[in-house]
Protein backbone atom coordinates (compact mmCIF):
# COMPACT_ATOMS: atom_id res chain seq x y z
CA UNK A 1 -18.34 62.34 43.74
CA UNK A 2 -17.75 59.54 46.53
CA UNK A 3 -20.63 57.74 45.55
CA UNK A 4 -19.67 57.38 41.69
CA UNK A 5 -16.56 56.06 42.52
CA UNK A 6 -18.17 53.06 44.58
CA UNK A 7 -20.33 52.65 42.23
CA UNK A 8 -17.32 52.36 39.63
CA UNK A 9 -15.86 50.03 42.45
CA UNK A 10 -18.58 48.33 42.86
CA UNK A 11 -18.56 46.48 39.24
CA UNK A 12 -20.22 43.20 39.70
CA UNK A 13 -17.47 41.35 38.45
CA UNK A 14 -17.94 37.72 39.51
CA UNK A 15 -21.14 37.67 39.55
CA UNK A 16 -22.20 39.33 35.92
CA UNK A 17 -18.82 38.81 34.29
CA UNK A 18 -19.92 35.97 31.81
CA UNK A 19 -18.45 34.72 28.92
CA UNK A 20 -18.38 34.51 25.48
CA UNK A 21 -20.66 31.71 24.22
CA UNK A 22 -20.95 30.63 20.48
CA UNK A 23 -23.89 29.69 18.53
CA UNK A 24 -24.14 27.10 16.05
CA UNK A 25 -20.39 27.78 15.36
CA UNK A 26 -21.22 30.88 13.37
CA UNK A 27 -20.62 33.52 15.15
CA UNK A 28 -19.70 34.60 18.64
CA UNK A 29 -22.99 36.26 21.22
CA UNK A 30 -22.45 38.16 24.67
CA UNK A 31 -25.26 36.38 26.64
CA UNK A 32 -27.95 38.79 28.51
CA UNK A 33 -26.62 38.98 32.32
CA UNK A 34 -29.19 37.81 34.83
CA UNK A 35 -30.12 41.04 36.10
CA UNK A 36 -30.64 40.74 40.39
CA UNK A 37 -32.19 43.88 41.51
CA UNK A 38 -35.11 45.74 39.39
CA UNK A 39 -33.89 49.24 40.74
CA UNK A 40 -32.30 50.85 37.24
CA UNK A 41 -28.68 51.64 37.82
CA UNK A 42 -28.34 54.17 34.95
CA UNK A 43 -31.05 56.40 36.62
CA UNK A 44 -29.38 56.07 40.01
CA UNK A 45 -25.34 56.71 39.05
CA UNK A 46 -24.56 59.92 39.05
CA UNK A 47 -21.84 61.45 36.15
CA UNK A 48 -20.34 65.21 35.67
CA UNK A 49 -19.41 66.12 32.59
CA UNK A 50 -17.39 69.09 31.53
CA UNK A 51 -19.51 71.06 28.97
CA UNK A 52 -18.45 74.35 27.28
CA UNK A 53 -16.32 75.24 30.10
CA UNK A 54 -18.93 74.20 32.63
CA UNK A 55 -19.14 71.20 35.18
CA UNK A 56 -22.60 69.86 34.88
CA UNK A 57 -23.77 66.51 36.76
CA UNK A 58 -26.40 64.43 35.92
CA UNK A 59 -27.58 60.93 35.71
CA UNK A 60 -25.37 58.23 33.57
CA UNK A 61 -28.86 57.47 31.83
CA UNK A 62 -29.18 61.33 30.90
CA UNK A 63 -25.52 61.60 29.76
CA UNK A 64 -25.54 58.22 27.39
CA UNK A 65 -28.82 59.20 26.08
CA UNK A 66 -26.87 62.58 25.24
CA UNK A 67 -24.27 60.50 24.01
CA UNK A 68 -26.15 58.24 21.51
CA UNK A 69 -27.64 61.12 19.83
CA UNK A 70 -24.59 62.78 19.47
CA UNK A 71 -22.64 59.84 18.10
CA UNK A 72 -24.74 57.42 15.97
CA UNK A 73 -27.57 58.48 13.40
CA UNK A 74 -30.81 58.19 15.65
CA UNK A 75 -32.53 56.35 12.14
CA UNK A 76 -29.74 53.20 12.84
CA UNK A 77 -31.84 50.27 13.79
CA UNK A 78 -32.27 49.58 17.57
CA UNK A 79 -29.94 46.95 18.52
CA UNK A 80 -26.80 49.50 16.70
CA UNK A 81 -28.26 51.93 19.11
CA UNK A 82 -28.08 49.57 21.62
CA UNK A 83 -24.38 48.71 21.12
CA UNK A 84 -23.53 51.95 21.07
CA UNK A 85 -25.19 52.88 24.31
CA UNK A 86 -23.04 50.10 25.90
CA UNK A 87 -20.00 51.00 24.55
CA UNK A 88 -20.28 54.82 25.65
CA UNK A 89 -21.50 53.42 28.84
CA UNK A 90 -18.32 50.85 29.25
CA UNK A 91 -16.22 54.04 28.05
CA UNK A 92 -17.08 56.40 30.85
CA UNK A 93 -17.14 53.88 33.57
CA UNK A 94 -13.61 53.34 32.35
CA UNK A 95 -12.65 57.06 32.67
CA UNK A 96 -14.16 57.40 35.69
CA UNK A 97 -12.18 54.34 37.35
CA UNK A 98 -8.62 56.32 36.15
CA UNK A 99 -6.75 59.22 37.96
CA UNK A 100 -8.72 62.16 36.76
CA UNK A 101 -7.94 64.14 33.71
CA UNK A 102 -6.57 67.98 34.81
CA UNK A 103 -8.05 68.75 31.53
CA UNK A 104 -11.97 68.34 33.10
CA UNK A 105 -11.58 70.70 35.91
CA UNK A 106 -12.45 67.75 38.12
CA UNK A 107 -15.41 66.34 35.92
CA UNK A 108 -15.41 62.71 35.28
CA UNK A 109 -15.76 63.13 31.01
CA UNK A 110 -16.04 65.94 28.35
CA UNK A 111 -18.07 67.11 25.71
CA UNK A 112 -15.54 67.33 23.44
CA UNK A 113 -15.36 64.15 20.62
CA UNK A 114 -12.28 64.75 19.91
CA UNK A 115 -10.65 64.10 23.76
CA UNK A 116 -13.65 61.87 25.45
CA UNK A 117 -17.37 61.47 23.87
CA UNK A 118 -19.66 64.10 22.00
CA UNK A 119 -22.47 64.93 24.11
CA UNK A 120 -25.55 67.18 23.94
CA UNK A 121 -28.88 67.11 25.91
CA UNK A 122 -30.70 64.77 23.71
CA UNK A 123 -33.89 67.42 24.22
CA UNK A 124 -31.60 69.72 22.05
CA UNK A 125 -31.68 67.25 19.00
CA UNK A 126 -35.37 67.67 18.40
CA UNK A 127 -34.96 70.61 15.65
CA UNK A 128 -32.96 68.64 13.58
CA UNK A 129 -34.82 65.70 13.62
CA UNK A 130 -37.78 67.43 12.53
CA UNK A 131 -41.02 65.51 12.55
CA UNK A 132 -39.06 62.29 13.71
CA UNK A 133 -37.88 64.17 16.77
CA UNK A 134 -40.36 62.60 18.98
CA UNK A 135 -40.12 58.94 17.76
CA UNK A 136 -36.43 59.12 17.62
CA UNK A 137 -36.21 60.46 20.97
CA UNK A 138 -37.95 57.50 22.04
CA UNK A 139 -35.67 54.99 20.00
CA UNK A 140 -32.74 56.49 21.72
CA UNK A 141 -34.02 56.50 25.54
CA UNK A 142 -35.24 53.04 24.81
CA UNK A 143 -31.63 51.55 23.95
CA UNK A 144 -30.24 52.96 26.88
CA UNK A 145 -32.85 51.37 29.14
CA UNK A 146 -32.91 48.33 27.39
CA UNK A 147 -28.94 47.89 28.15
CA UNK A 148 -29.49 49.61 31.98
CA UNK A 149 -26.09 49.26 33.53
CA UNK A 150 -24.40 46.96 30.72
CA UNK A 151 -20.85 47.10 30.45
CA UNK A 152 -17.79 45.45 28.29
CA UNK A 153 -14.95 43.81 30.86
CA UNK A 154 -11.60 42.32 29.59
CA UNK A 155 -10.22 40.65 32.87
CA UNK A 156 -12.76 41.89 34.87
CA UNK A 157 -12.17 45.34 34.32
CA UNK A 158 -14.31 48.16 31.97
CA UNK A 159 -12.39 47.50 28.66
CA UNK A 160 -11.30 50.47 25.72
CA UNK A 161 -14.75 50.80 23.81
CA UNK A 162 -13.67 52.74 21.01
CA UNK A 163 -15.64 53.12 18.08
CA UNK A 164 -15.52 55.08 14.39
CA UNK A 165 -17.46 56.18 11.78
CA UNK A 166 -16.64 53.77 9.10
CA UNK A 167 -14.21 50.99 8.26
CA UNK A 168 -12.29 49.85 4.93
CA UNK A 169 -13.59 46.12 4.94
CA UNK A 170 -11.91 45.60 8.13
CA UNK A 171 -11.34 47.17 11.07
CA UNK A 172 -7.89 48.01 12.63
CA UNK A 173 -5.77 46.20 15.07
CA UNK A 174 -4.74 49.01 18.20
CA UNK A 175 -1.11 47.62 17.57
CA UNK A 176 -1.14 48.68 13.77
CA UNK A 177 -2.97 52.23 14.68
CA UNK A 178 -1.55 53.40 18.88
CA UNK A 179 1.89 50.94 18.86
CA UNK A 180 -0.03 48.93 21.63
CA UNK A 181 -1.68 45.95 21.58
CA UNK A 182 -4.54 45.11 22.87
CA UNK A 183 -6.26 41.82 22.88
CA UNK A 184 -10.12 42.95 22.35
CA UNK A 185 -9.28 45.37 20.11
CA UNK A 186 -8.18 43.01 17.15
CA UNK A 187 -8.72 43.65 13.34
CA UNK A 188 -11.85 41.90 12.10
CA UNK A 189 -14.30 42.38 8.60
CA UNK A 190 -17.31 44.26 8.89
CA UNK A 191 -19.68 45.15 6.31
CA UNK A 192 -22.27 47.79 5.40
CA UNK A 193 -19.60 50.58 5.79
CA UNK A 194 -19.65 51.84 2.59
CA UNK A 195 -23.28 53.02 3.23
CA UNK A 196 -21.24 56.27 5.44
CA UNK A 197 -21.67 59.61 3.15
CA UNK A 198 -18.54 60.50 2.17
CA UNK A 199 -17.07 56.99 2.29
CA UNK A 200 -14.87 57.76 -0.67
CA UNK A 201 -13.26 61.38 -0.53
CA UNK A 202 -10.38 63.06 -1.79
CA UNK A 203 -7.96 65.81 -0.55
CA UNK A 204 -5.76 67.77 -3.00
CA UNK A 205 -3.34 69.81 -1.39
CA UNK A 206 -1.13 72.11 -3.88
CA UNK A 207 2.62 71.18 -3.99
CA UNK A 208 4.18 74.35 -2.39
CA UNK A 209 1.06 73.46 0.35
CA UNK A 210 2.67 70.21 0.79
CA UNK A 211 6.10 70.74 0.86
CA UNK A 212 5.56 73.28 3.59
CA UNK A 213 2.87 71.65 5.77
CA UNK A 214 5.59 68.58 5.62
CA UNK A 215 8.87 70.79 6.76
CA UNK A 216 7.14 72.37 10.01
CA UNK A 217 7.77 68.70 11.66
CA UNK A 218 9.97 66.95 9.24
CA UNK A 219 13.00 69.60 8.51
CA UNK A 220 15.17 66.68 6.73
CA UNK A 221 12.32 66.25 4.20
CA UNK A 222 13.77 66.51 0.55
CA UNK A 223 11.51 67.67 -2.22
CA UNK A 224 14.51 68.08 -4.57
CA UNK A 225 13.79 65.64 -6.97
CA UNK A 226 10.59 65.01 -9.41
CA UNK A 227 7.43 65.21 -7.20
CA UNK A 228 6.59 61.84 -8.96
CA UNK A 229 9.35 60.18 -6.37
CA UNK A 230 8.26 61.89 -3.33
CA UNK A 231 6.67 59.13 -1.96
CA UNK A 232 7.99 55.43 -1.70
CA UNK A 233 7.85 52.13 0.35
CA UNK A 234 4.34 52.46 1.67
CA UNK A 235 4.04 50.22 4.43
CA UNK A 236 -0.10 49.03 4.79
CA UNK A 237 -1.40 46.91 7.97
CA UNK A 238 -3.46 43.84 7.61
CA UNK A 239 -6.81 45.92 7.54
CA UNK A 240 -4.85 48.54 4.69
CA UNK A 241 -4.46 51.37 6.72
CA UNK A 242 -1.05 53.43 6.09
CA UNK A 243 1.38 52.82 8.78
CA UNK A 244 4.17 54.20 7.36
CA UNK A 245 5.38 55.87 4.36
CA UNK A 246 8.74 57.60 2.82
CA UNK A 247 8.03 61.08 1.67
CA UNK A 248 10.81 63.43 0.34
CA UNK A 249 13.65 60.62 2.11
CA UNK A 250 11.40 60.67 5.75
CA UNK A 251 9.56 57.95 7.21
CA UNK A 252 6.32 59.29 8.22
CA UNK A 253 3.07 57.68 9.96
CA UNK A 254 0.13 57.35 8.42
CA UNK A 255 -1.57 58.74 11.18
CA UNK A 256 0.67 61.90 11.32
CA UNK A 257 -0.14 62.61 7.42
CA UNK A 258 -3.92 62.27 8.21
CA UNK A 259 -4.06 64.83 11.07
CA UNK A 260 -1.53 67.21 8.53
CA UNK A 261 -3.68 67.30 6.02
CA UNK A 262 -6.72 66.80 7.25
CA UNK A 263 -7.30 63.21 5.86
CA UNK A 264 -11.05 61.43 6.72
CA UNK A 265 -8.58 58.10 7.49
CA UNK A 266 -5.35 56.32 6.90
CA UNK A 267 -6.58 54.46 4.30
CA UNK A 268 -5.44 56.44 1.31
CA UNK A 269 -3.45 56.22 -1.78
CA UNK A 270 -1.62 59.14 -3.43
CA UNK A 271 -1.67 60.41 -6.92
CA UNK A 272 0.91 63.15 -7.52
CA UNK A 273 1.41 65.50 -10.27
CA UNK A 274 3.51 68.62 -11.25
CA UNK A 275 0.90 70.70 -9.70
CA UNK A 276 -0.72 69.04 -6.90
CA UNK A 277 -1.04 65.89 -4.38
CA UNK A 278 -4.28 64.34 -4.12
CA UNK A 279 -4.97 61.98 -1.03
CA UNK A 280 -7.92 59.64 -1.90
CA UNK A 281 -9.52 57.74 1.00
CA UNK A 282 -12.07 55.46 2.33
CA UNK A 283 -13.31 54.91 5.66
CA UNK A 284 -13.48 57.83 8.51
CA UNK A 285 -12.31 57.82 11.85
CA UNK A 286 -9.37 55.54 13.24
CA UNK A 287 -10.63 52.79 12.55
CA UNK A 288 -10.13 50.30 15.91
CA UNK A 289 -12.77 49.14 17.88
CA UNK A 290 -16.57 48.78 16.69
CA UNK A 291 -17.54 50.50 13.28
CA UNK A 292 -20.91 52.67 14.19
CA UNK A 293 -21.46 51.88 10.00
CA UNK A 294 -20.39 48.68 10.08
CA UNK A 295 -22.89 47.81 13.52
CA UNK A 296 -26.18 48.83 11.35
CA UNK A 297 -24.66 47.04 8.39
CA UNK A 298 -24.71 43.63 10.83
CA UNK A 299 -28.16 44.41 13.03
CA UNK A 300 -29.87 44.77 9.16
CA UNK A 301 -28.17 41.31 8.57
CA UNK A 302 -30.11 40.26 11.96
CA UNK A 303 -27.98 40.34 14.49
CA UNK A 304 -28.92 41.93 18.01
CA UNK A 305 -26.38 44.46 20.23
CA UNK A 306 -24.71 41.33 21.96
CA UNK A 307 -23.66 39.86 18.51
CA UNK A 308 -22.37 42.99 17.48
CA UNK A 309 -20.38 43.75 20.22
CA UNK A 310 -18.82 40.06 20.71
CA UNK A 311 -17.75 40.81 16.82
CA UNK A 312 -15.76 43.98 17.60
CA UNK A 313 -14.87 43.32 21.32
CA UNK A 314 -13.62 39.86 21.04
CA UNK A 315 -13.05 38.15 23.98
CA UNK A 316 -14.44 40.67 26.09
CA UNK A 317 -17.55 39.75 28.32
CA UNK A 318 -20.92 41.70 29.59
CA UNK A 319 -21.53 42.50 32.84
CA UNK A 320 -23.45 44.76 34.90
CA UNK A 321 -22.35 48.22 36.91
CA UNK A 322 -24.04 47.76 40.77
CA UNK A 323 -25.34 50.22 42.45
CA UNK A 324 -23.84 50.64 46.14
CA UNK A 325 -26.31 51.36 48.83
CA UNK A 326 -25.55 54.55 51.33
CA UNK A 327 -25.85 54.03 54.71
C-alpha cells in the first residue's frame, strides 16, 4: 500500500506536464510525453480493487485492461480505446491520491460502475466476444501499453476523467449537471453519438405511477389540476439537458427525475396524457466529460487518443505516473 501511494506522489509533474499545443488552428492535440525510463510503469504499480465483497490487488496494467473491456465496446477503433485507457488510468490515480473511501474496505477503487469504474478480468470477456475474443483481447492490452503510465493533469494534479455513454450533440458543462464548475470539464459538440443503441428511448410511466413516485420526496407536489399542466417552465442548459423543471407547483432537477424514473439521461421532453406520462430521451449517461460514442465518432474522422482527449479535457495536459524506486 506504501508503495502506491509514492508512486501516486511521485507524478512527474514538471517534467511530463506539457501543454496543450494546436495544429494548424483546427483543433487542439495533447503532445506524446518524452518517455525517460523504458521500465513500463503500468506493469510495476500496484492497485487493489474491491470486487464482490473482496479486496483483490493487482497490477494498474491488469486492472485498466479490466477496465477497458468493461467500459467501451472492444470493436471501437484503437485510439477510442486508447483514450479510454487514459482516462480510467487518470481516474484511479486520482482516487488513489484522496482520503480513502470507507465504502472499499481499504481498497483503492471498486468494481461497481455506478460508485468508481466497472471492472472484470478481461480473460472473463472471451465468451462473449466469441471468435473475436482473441483479437480483441489483443486490441485492448495493446491500448493500455501503448498509453503506459499516461495521465490527464489540470494544475499539475490527476484531473476528474469522467466519461458517458452518449451525448445529445454536446456534451455537458459539470456546473449545469453537479452545481460545480470545473474548468476541463466544459460543454463542447461531439459527433457520432447517435450511433449508441438505444440513443432514442422512451419511458411511460402511468399517472397514478407518477403522482406517487413524485410525493415520496416532493410532499407539496399538486396533481390537482389537468395532468396537461403538470409540468411548466422547463429550464434546459446550453448542451439541452433538463436542469430544472415545475411539476405539480415543485421545482425539480432534471437529474432527480432521471434517477426516479429511471430515465437513460436528462435530455428528455414530456408528452402527457389522461392516462400516462411518457419521458422521451436521447443520449445515456450524465453526460460531462468525454463521450465513449462520441470518441469513436472522432478517431473514424481521424483523429488519434491525444486529439480526443484535448477535445473533452480542455486545458488539461498529459503527463506520465513515475515509478519510485525502493531502497
Amino acid at each position: 500500500m506504501k508503495r502506491f501511494f509514492l508512486l501516486c506522489l511521485g507524478l512527474w509533474l514538471a517534467t511530463f506536464a506539457l501543454p496543450l499545443v494546436c495544429l494548424g488552428g483546427e483543433r487542439a492535440i495533447l503532445p506524446t510525453p518524452q518517455v525517460q525510463e523504458e521500465e513500463a510503469i503500468d506493469a510495476n504499480t500496484t492497485v487493489t480493487v474491491l470486487r464482490d465483497g473482496v479486496v483483490e490487488e493487482m497490477s494498474l496494467e491488469t486492472y485498466l485492461q479490466g477496465v477497458v473491456a468493461a467500459e467501451m465496446p472492444a470493436l471501437f477503433p484503437e485510439e477510442a480505446l486508447k483514450a479510454q485507457a487514459v482516462a480510467a488510468r487518470t481516474y484511479t490515480m486520482k482516487r488513489a491520491a484522496e482520503e480513502a473511501d470507507a465504502s472499499h474496505k481499504g481498497a483503492m477503487v471498486c468494481a461497481n460502475p455506478d460508485h468508481c469504474k466497472a471492472y472484470q478480468p478481461i480473460s472473463s470477456f472471451a465468451a462473449h466476444w466469441g471468435t473475436s475474443g482473441e483479437s480483441y483481447t489483443e486490441k485492448i492490452q495493446k491500448a493500455v501499453h501503448d498509453t503506459d503510465g499516461e495521465i490527464l493533469l489540470y494544475e499539475n494534479q490527476p484531473i476528474s476523467a469522467v466519461f458517458h455513454s452518449s451525448s445529445d450533440g454536446k456534451t455537458e458543462r459539470a456546473a449545469d449537471v453537479w452545481g460545480r464548475d470545473v474548468p476541463y470539464l466544459q460543454s463542447v459538440e461531439t459527433v457520432g453519438d447517435d450511433a449508441a443503441p438505444n440513443f432514442e428511448s422512451t419511458v411511460t410511466v402511468p399517472k397514478e405511477t407518477f403522482i406517487a413516485k413524485v410525493k415520496e420526496t416532493y410532499r407539496n407536489a399538486d396533481f390537482s389540476s389537468a395532468p396537461k399542466t403538470w409540468f411548466s417552465d422547463f429550464v434546459r442548459s446550453d448542451a439541452g439537458g433538463v436542469k430544472t423543471v415545475c411539476v405539480g407547483g415543485v421545482n425539480i432537477s432534471g437529474r432527480d427525475l432521471r434517477v426516479m424514473f429511471g430515465l437513460r439521461s436528462t435530455h428528455f421532453t414530456v408528452d402527457v396524457d389522461e392516462s400516462n406520462i411518457t419521458f422521451a430521451t436521447r443520449g445515456y449517461g450524465h453526460g460531462v466529460g468525454m463521450s465513449q460514442y462520441g470518441a469513436q465518432g472522432l478517431a473514424k474522422k481521424g483523429m488519434d487518443y491525444r486529439g480526443i482527449l484535448a477535445h473533452y479535457y480542455q486545458g488539461a495536459t498529459l503527463g506520465k505516473v513515475k515509478i519510485e524506486k525502493q531502497v
